[in-house]
N, C-alpha and C. Protein backbone atom coordinates (compact mmCIF):
# COMPACT_ATOMS: atom_id res chain seq x y z
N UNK A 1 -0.84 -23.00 -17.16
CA UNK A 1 -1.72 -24.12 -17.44
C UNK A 1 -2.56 -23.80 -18.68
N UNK A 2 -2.20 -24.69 -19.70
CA UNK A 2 -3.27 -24.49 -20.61
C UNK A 2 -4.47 -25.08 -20.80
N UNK A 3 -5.44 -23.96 -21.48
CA UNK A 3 -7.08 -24.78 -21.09
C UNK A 3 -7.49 -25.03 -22.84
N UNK A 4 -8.43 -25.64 -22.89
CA UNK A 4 -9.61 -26.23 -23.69
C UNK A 4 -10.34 -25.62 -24.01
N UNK A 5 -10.78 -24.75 -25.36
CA UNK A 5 -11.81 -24.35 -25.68
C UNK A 5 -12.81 -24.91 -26.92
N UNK A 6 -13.69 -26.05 -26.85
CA UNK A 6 -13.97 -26.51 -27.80
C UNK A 6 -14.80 -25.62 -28.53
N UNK A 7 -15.23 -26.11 -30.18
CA UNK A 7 -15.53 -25.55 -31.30
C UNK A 7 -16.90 -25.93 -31.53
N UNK A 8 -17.68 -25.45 -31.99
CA UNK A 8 -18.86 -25.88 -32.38
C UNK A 8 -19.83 -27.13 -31.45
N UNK A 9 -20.26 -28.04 -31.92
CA UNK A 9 -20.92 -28.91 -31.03
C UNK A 9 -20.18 -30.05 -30.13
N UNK A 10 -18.88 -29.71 -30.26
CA UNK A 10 -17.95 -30.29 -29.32
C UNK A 10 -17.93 -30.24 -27.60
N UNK A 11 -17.67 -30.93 -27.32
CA UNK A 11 -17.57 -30.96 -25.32
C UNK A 11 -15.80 -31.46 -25.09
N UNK A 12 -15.19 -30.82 -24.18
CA UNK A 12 -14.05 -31.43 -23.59
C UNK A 12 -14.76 -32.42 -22.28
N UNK A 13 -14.02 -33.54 -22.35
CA UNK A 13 -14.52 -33.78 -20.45
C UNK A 13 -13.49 -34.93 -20.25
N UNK A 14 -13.26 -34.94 -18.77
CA UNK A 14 -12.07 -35.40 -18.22
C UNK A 14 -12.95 -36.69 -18.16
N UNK A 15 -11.96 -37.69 -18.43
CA UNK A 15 -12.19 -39.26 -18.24
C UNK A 15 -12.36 -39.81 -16.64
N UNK A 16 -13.55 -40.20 -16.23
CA UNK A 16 -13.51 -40.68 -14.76
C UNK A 16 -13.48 -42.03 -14.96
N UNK A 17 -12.39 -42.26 -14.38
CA UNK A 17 -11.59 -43.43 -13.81
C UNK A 17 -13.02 -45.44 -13.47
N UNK A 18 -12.17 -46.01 -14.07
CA UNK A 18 -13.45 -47.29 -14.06
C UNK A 18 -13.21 -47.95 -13.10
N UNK A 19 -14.48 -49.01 -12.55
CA UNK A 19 -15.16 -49.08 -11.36
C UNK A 19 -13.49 -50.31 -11.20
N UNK A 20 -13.43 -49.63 -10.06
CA UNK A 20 -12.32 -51.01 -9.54
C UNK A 20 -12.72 -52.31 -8.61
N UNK A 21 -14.57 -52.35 -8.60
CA UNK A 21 -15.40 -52.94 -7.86
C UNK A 21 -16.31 -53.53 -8.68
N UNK A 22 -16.62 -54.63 -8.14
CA UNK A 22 -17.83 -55.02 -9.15
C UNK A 22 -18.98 -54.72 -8.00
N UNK A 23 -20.76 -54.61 -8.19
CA UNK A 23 -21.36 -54.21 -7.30
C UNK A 23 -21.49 -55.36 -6.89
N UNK A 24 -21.07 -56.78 -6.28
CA UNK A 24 -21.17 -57.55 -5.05
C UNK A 24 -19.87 -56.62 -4.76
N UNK A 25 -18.50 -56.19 -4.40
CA UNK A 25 -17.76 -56.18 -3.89
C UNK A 25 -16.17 -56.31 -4.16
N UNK A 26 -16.24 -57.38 -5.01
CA UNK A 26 -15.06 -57.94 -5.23
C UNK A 26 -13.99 -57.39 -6.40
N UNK A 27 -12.82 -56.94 -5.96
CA UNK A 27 -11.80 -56.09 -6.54
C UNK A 27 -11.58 -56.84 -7.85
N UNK A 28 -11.53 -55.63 -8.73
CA UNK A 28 -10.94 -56.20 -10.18
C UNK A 28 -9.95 -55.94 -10.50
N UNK A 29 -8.98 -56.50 -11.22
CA UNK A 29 -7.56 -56.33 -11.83
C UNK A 29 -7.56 -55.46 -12.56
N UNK A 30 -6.45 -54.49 -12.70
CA UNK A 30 -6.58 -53.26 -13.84
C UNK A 30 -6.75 -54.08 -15.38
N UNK A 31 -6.44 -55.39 -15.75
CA UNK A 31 -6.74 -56.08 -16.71
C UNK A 31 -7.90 -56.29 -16.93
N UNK A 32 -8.52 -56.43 -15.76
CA UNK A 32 -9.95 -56.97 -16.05
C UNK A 32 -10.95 -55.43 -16.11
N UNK A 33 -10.78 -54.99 -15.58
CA UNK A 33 -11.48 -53.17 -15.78
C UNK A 33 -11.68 -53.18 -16.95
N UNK A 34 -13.00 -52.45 -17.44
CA UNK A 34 -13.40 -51.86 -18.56
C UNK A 34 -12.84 -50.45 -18.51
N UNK A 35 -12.65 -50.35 -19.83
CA UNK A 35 -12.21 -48.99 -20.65
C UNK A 35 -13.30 -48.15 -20.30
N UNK A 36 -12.74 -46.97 -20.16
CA UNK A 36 -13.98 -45.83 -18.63
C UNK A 36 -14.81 -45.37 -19.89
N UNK A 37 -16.44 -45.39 -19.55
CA UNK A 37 -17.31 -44.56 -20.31
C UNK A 37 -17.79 -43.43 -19.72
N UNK A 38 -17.06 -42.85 -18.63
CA UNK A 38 -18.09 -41.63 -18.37
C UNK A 38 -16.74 -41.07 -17.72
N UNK A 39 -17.76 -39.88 -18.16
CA UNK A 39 -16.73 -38.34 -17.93
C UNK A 39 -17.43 -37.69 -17.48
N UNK A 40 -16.73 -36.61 -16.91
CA UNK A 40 -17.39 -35.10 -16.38
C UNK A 40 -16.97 -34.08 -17.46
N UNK A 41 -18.17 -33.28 -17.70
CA UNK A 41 -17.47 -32.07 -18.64
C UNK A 41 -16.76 -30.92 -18.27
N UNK A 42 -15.72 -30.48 -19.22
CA UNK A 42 -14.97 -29.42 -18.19
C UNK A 42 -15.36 -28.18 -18.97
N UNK A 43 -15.21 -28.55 -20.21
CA UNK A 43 -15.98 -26.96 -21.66
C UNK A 43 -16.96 -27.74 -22.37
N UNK A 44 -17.61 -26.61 -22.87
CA UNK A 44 -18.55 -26.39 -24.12
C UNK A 44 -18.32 -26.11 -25.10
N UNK A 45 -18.67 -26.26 -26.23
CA UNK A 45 -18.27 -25.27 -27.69
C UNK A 45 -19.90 -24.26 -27.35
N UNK A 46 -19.55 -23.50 -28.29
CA UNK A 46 -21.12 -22.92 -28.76
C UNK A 46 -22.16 -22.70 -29.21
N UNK A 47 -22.05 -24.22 -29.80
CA UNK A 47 -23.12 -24.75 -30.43
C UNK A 47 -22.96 -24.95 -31.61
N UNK A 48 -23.41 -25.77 -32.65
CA UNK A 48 -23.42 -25.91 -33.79
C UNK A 48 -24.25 -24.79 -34.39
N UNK A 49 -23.97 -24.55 -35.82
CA UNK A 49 -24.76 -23.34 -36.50
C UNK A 49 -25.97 -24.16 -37.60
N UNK A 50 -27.22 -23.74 -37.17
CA UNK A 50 -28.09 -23.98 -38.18
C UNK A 50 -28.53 -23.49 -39.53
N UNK A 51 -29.22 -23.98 -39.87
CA UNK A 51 -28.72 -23.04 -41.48
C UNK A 51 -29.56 -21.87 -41.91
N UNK A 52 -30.23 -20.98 -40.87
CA UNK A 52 -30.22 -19.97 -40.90
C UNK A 52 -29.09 -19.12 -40.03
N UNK A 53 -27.82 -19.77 -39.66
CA UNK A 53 -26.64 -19.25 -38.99
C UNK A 53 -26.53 -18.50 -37.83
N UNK A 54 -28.30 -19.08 -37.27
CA UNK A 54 -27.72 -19.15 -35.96
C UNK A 54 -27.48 -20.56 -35.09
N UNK A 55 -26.93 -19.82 -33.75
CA UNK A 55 -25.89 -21.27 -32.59
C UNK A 55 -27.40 -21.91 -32.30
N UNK A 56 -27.00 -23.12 -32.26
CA UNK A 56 -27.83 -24.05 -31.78
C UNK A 56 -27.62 -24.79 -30.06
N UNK A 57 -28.06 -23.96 -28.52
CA UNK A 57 -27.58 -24.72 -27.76
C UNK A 57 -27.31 -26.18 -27.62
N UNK A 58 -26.13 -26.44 -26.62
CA UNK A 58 -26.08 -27.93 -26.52
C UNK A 58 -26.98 -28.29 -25.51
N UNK A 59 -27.39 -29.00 -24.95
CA UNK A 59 -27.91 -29.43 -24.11
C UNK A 59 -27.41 -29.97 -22.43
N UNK A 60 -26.23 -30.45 -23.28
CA UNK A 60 -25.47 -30.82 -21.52
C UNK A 60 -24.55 -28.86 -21.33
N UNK A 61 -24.22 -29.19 -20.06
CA UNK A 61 -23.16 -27.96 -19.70
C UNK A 61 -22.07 -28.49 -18.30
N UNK A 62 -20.91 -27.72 -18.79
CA UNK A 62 -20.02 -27.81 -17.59
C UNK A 62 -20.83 -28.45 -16.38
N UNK A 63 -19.48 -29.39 -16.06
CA UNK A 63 -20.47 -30.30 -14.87
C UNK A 63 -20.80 -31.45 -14.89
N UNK A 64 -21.54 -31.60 -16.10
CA UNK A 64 -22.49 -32.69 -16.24
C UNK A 64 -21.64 -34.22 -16.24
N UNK A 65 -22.04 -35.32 -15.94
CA UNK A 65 -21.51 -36.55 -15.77
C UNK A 65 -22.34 -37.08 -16.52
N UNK A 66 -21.25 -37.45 -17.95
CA UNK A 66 -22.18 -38.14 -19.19
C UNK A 66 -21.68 -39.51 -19.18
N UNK A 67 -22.51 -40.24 -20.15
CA UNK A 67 -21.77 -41.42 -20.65
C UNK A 67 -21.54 -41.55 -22.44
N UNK A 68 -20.64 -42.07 -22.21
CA UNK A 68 -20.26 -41.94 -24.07
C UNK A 68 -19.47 -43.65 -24.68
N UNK A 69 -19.72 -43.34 -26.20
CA UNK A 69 -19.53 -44.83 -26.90
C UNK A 69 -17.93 -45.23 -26.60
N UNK A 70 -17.52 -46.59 -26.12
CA UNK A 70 -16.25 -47.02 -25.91
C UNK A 70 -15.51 -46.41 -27.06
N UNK A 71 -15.83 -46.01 -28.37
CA UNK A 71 -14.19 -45.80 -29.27
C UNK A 71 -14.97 -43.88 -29.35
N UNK A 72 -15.60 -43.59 -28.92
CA UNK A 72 -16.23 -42.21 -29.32
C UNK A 72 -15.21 -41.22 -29.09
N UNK A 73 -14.88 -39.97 -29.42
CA UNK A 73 -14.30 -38.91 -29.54
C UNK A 73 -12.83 -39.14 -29.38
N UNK A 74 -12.20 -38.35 -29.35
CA UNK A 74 -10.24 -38.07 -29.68
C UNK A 74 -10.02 -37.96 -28.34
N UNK A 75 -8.67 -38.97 -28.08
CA UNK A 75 -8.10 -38.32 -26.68
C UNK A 75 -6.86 -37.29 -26.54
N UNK A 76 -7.17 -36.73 -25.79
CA UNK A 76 -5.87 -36.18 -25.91
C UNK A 76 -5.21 -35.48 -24.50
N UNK A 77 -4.25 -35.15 -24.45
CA UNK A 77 -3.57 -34.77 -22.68
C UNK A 77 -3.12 -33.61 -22.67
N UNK A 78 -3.04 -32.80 -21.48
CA UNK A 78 -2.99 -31.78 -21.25
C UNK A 78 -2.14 -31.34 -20.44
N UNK A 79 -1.00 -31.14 -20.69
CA UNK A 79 -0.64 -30.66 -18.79
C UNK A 79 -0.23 -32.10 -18.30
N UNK A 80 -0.32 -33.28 -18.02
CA UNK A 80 -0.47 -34.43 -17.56
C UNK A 80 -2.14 -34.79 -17.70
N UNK A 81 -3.31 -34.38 -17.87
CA UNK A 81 -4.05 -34.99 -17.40
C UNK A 81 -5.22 -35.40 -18.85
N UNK A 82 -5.40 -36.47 -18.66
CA UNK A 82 -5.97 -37.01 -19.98
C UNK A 82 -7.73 -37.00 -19.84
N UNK A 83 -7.59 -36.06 -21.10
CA UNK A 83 -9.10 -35.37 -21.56
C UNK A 83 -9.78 -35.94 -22.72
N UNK A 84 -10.68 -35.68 -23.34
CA UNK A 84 -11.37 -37.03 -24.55
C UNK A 84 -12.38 -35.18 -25.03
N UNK A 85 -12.22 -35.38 -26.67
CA UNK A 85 -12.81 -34.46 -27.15
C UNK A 85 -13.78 -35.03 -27.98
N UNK A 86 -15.20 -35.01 -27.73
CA UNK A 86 -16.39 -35.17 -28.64
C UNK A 86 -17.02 -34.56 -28.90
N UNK A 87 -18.40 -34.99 -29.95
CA UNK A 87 -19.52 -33.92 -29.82
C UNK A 87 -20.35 -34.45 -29.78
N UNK A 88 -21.40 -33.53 -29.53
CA UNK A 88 -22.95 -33.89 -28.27
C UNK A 88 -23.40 -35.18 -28.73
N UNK A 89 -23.20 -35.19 -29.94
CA UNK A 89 -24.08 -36.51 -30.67
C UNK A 89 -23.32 -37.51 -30.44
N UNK A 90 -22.61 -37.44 -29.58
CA UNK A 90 -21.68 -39.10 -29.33
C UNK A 90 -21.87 -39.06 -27.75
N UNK A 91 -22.42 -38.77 -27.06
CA UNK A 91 -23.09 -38.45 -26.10
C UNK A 91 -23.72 -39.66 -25.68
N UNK A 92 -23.64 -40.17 -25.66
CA UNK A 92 -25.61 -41.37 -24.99
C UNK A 92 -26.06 -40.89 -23.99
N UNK A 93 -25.87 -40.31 -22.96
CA UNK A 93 -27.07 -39.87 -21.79
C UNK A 93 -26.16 -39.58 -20.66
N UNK A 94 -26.85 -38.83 -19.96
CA UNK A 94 -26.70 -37.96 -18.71
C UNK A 94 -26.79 -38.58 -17.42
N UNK A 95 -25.84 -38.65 -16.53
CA UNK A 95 -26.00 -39.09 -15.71
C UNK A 95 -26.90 -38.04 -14.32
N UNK A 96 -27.74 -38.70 -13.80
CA UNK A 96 -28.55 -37.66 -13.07
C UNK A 96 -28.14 -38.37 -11.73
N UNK A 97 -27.93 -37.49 -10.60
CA UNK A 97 -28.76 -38.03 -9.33
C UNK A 97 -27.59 -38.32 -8.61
């Protein structure tokens, strides 16, 4: 099995699957589904380098359940399973709770 090691301020994270519900209830068509914005992260890079050359942490880490811009980062597959490569700054926010 091969793994993911992203580069600099990059994140790998697996694409979680879009709501097949609307919140009254009622089932949506895979047509009608929105294109999934949130992922779980699976790697980190090590930060971007500042320009005294040192790493700059990222802020999210393995784990985290983000949300990100509909055309944001590269997809790409692995093994069978389809992963999306960005960096932090394409990020919009953290899912908590």
């Amino acid at each position: 099995m091969a793994s993911l090691r992203p580069l600099d301020d990059r994140v790998v994270l697996k694409v979680l699957d879009a709501e097949e519900k609307t919140a009254g209830g009622i089932l949506l068509p895979d047509s009608a589904q929105e294109k999934p914005q949130r992922g779980k992260i699976t790697a980190v890079g090590n930060g971007k380098l500042n320009k005294d050359g040192k790493r700059m942490a990222l802020d999210v880490k393995k784990g985290d359940v983000v949300l990100f811009g509909k055309y944001a980062g590269s997809d790409v597959k692995v093994d069978g399973t389809d992963y999306k490569i960005l960096r932090e700054s394409e990020i919009l926010a953290k899912v908590e709770g």
